[in-house]
N, C-alpha and C. Protein backbone atom coordinates (compact mmCIF):
# COMPACT_ATOMS: atom_id res chain seq x y z
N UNK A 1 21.13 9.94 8.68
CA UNK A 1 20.08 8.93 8.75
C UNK A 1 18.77 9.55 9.24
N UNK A 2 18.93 10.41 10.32
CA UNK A 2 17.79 11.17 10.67
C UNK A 2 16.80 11.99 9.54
N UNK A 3 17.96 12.49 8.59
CA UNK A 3 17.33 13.63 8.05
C UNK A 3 16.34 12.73 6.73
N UNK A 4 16.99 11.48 6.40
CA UNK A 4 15.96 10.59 5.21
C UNK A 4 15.39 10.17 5.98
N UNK A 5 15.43 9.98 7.16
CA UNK A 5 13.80 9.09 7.96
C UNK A 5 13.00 10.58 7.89
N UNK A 6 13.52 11.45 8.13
CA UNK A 6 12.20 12.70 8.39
C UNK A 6 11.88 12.91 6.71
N UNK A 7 12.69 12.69 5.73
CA UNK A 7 11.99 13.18 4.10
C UNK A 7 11.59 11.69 3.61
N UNK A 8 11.77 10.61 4.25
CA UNK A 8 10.62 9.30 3.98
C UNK A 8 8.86 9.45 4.61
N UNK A 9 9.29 10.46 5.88
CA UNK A 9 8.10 10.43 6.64
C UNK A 9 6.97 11.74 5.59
N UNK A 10 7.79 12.73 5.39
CA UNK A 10 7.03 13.53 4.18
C UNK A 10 6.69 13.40 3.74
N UNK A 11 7.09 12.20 2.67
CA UNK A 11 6.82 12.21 1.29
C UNK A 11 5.74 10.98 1.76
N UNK A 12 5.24 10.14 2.95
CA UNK A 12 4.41 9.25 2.72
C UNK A 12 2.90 10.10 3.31
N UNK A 13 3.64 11.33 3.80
CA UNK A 13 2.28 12.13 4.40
C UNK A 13 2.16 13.03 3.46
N UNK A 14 2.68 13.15 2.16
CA UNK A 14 2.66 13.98 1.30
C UNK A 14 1.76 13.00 0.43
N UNK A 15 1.70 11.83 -0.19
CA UNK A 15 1.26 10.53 -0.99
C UNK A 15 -0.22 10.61 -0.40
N UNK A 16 -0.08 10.36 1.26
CA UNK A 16 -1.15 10.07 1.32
C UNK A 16 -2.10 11.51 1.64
N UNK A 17 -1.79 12.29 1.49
CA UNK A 17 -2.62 13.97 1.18
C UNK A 17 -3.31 14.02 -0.29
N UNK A 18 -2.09 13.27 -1.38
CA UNK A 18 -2.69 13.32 -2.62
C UNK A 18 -4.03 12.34 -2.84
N UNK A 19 -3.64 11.03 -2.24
CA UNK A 19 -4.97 10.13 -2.37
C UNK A 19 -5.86 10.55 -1.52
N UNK A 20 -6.29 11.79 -0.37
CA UNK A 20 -7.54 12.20 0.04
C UNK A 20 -8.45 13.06 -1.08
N UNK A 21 -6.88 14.10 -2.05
CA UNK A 21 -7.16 14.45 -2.53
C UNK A 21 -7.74 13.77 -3.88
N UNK A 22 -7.45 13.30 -4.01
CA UNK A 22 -8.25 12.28 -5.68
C UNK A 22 -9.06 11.63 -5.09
N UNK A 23 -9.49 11.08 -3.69
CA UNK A 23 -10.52 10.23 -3.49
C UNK A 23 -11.81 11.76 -3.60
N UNK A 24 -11.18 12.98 -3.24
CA UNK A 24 -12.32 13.68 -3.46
C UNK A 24 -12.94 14.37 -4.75
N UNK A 25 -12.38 13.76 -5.78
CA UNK A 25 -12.35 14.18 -6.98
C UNK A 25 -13.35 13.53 -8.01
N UNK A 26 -13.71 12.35 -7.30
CA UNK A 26 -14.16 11.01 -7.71
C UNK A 26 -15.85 11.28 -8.46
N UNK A 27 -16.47 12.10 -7.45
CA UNK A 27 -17.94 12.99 -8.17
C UNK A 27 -19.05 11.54 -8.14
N UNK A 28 -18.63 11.01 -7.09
CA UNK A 28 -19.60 9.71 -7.00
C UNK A 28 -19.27 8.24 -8.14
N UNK A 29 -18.06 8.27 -8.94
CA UNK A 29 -17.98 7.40 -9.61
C UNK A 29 -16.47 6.68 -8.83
N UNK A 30 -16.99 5.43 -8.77
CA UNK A 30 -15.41 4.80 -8.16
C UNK A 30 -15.07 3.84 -8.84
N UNK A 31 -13.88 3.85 -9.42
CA UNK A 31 -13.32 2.19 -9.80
C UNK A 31 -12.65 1.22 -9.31
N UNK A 32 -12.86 -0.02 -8.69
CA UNK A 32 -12.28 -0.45 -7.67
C UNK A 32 -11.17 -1.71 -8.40
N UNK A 33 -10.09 -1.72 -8.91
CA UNK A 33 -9.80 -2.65 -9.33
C UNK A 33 -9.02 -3.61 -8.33
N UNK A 34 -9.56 -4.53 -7.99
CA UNK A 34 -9.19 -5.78 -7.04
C UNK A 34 -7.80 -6.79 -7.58
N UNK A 35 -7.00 -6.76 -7.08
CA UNK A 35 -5.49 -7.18 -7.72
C UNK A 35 -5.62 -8.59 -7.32
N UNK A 36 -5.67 -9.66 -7.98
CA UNK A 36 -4.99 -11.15 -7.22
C UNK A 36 -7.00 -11.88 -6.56
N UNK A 37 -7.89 -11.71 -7.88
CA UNK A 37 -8.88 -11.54 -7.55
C UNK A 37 -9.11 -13.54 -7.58
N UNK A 38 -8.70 -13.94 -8.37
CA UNK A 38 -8.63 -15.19 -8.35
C UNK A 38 -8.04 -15.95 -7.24
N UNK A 39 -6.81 -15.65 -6.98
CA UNK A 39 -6.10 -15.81 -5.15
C UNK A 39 -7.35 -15.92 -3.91
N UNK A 40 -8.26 -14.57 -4.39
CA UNK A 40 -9.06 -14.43 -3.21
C UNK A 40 -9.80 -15.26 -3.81
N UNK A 41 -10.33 -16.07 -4.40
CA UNK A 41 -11.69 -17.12 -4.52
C UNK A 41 -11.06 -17.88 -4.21
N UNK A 42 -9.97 -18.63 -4.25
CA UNK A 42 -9.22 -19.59 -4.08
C UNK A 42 -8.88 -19.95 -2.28
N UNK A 43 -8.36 -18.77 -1.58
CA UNK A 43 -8.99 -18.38 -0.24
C UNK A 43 -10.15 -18.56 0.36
N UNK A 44 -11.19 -18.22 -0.33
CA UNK A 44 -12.80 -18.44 0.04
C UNK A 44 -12.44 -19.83 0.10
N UNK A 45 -12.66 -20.25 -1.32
CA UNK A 45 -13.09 -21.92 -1.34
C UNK A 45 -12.05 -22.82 -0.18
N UNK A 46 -11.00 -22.58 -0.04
CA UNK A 46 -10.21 -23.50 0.93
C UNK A 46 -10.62 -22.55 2.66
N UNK A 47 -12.19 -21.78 2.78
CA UNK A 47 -12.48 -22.05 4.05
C UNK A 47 -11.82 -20.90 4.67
N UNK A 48 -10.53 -20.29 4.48
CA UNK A 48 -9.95 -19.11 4.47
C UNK A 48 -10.77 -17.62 4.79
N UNK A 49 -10.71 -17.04 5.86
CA UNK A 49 -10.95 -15.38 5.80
C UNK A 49 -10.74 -14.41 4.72
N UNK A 50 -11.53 -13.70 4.16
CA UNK A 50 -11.15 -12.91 2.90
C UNK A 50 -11.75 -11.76 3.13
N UNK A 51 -11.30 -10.64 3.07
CA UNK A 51 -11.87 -9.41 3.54
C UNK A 51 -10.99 -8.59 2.85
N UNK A 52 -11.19 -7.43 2.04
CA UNK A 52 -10.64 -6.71 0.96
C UNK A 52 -11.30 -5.47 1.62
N UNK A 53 -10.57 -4.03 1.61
CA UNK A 53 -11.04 -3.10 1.72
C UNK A 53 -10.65 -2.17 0.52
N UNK A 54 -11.47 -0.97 -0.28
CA UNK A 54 -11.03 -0.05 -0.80
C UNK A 54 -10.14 0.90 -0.20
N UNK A 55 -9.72 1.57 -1.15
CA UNK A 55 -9.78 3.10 -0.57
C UNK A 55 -10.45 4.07 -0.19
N UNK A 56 -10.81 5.10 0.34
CA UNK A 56 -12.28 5.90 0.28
C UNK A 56 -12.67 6.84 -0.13
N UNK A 57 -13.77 7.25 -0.37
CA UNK A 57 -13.86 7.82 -1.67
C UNK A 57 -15.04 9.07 -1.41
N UNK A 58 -14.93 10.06 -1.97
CA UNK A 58 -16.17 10.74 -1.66
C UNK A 58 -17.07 10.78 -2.78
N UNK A 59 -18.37 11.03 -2.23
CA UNK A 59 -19.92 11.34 -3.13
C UNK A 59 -19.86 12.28 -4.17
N UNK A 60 -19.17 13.41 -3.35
CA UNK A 60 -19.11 14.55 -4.21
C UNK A 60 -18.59 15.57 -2.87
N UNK A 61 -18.56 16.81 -3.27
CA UNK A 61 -17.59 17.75 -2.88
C UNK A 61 -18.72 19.10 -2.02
N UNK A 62 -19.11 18.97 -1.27
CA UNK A 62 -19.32 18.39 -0.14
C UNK A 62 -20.23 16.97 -0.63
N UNK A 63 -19.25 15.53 0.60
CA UNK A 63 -20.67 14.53 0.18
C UNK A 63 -19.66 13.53 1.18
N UNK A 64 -20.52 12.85 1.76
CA UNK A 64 -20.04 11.28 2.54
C UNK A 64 -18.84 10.87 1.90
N UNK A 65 -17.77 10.13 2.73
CA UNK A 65 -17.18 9.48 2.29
C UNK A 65 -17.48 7.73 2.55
N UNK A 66 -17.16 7.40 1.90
CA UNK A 66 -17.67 5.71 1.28
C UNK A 66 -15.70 5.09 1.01
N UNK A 67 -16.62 3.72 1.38
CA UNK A 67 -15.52 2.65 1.40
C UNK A 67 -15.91 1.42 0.92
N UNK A 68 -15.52 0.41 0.29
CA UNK A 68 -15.86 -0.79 -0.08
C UNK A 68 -15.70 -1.91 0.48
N UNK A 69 -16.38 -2.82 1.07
CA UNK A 69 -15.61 -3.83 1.78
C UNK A 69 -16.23 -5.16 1.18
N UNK A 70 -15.18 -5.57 0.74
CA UNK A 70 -15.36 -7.43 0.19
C UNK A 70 -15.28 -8.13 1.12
N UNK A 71 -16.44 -8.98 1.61
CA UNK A 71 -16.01 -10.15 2.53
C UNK A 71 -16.32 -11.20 1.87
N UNK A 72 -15.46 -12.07 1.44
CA UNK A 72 -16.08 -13.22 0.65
C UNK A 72 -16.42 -14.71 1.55
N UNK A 73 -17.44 -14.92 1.86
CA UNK A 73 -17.67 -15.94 2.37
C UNK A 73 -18.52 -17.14 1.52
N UNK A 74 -18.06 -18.40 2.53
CA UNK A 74 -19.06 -19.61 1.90
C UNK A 74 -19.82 -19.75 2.78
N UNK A 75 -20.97 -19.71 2.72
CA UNK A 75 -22.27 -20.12 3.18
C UNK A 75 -22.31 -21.72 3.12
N UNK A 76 -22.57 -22.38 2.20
CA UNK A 76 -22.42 -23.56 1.99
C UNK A 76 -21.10 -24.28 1.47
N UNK A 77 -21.08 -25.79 1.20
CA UNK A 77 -19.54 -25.91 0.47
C UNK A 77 -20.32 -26.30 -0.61
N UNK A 78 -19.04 -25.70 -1.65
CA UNK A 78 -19.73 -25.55 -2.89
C UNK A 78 -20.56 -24.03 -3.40
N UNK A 79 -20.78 -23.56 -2.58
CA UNK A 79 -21.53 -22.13 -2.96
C UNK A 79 -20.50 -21.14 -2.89
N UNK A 80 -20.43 -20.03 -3.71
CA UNK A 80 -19.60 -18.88 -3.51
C UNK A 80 -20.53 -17.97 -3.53
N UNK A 81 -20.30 -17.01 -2.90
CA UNK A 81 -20.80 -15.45 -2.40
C UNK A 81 -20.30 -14.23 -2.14
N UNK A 82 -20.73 -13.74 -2.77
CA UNK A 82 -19.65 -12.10 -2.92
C UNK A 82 -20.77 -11.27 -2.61
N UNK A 83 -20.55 -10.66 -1.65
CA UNK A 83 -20.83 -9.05 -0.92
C UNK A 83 -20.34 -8.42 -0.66
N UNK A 84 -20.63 -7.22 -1.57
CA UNK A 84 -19.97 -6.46 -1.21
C UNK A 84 -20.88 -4.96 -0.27
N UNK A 85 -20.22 -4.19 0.83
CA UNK A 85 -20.81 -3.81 1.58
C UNK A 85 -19.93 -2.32 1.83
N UNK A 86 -21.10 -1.00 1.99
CA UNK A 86 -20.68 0.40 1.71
C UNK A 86 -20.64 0.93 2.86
N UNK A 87 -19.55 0.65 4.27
CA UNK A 87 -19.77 1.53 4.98
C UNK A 87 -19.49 2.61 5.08
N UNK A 88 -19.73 3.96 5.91
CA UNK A 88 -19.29 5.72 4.96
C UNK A 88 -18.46 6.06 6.69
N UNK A 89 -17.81 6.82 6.24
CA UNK A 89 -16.92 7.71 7.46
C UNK A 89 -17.67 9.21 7.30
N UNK A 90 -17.12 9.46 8.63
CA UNK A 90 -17.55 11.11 8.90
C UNK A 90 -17.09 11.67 7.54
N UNK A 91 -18.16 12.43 7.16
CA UNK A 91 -17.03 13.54 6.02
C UNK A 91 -16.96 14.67 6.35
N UNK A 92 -16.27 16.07 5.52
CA UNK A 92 -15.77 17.02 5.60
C UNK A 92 -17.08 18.14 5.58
């Protein structure tokens, strides 16, 4: 049991080595595809917290890394509003 908890723990620090690596591959173009995007308006409108984050991504090779963050709020009832907002992490 020990020895598959230590090759579960690998392979998710191995997964997530590959997605630093493809987030740095990216050359400033990102595609963000949002899963269950209708769910989240549906959330908004019933008043609900909605906050979506990407994955992160770099500029380029050396370049900032960037993240996406959806907060969907209602301002008014009846109004929908989507912002989306780029905060960046230390990069390499």
């Amino acid at each position: 049991a020990g020895h598959l908890a230590e090759l579960r723990r690998r392979v998710s620090m191995l997964e997530e080595t590959i997605k630093e690596l493809e987030a740095q591959q990216c050359h400033g173009i990102f595609i963000w595809r949002l899963k269950g995007f209708s769910a989240l308006m549906r959330n908004q409108e019933a008043g609900l917290p909605v906050v979506e984050h990407s994955p992160g991504f770099y500029t380029g090779r050396p370049g900032y890394k960037l993240c996406l963050r959806l907060p969907c709020n209602t301002p008014a009832p009846a109004v929908s509003t989507i912002l989306l907002f780029c905060p960046h992490y230390q990069g390499f």
